[in-house]
Protein backbone atom coordinates (compact mmCIF):
# COMPACT_ATOMS: atom_id res chain seq x y z
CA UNK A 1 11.75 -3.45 2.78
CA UNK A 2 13.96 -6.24 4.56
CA UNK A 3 17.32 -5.24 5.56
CA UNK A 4 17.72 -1.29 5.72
CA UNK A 5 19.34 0.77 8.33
CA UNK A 6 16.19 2.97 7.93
CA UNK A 7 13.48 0.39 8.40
CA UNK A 8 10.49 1.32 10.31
CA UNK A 9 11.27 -1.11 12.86
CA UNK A 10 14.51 0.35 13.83
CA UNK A 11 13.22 3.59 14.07
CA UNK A 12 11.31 4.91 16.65
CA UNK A 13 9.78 7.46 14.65
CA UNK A 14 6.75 8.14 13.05
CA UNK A 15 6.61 6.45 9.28
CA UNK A 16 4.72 6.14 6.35
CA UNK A 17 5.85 4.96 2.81
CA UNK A 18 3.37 5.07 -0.08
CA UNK A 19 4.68 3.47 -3.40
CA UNK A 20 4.10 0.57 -5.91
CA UNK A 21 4.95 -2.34 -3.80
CA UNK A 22 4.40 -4.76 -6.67
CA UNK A 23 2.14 -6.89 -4.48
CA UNK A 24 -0.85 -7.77 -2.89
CA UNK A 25 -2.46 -8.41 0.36
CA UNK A 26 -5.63 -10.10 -0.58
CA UNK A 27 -6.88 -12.32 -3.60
CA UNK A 28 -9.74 -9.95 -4.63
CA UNK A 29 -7.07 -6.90 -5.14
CA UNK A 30 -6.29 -8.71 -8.29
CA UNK A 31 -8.70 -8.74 -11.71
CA UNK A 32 -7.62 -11.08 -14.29
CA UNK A 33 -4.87 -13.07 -15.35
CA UNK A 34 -3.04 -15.48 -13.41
CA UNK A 35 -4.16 -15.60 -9.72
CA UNK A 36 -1.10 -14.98 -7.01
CA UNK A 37 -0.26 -17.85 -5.04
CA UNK A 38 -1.12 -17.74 -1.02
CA UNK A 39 2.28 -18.11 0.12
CA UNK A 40 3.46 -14.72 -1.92
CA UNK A 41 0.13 -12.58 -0.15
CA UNK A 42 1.19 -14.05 3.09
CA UNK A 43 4.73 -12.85 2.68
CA UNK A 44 3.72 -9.18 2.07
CA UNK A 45 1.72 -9.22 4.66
CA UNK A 46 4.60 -10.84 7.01
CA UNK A 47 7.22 -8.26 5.98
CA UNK A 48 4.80 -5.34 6.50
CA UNK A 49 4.03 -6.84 9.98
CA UNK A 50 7.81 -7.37 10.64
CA UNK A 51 8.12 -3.49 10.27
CA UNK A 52 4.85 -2.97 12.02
CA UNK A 53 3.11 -1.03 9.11
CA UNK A 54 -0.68 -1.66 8.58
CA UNK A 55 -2.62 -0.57 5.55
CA UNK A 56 -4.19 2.53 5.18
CA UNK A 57 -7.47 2.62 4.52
CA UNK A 58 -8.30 4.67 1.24
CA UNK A 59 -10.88 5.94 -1.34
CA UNK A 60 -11.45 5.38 -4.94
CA UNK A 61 -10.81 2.78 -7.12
CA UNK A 62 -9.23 -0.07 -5.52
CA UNK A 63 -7.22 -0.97 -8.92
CA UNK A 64 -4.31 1.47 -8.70
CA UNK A 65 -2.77 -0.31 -12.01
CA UNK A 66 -3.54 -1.61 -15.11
CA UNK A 67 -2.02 -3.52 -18.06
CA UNK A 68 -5.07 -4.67 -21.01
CA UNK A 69 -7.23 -6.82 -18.99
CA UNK A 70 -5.16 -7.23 -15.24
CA UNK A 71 -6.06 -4.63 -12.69
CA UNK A 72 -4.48 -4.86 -9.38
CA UNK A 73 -3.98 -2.88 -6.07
CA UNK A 74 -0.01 -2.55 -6.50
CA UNK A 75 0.30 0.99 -5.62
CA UNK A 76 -0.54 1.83 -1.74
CA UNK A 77 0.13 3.80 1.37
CA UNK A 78 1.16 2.18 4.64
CA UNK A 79 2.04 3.37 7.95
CA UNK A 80 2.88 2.67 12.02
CA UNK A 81 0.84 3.29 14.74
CA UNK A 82 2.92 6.20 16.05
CA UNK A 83 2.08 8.48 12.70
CA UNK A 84 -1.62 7.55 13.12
CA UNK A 85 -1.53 8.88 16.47
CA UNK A 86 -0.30 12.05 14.78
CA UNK A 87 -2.59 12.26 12.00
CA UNK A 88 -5.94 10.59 13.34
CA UNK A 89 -7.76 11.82 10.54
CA UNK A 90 -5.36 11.47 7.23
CA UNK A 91 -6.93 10.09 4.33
CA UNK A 92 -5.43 8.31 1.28
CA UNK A 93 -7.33 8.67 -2.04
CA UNK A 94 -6.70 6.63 -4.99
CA UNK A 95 -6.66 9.05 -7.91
CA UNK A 96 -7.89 9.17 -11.39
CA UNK A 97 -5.46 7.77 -14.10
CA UNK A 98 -4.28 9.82 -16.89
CA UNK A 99 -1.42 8.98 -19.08
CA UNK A 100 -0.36 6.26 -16.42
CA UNK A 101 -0.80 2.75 -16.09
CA UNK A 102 -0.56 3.56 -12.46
CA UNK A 103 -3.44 5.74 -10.35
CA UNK A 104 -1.65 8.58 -7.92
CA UNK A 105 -2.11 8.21 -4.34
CA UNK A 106 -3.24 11.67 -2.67
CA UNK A 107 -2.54 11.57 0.67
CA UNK A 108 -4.10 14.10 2.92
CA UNK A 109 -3.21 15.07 6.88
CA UNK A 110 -5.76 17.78 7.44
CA UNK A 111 -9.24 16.10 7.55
């Protein structure tokens, strides 16, 4: 996220990203194995903050992967405060898994 022309802190334009960020924000978004240390949570949430992206809120399972026994909440949809001005109303749903290890984020504008 650090470093790109195209951050959403350069731009003055509306932004949202949705992807596995291969972190977490908070200790109970992870289910078994080893826990994450503080200072790595803290860092996501820095970095997300230095680009002023918040989390969006969402529905479904809050374990968007899974590997045996570890579920986290890798996968997730962030975005500025312009684009929720825009879309008051959007919604992200966590979707079912099928032959992932990952859930699929739905995101939808028109609620």
């Amino acid at each position: 996220m650090g470093g790109s022309q195209d951050s959403p802190r350069k731009m003055n334009k509306a932004s949202m990203v949705f992807r596995d960020f291969n972190e977490i924000l908070y200790h109970y978004e992870k289910k078994g194995g080893r826990p994450i240390a503080q200072c790595y949570l803290q860092a996501f949430s820095n970095a997300l903050g230095d680009c002023n992206l918040t989390d969006m809120s969402f529905s479904g399972d809050i374990f968007t992967w899974q590997r045996g026994k570890i579920r986290e909440h890798l996968d997730r949809g962030v975005s500025n405060a312009m684009l929720n001005e825009l879309f008051l109303n959007t919604q992200l749903v966590n979707g079912e898994m099928t032959k992932s290890n990952h859930r699929p984020l739905i995101v939808n504008t028109d609620s």
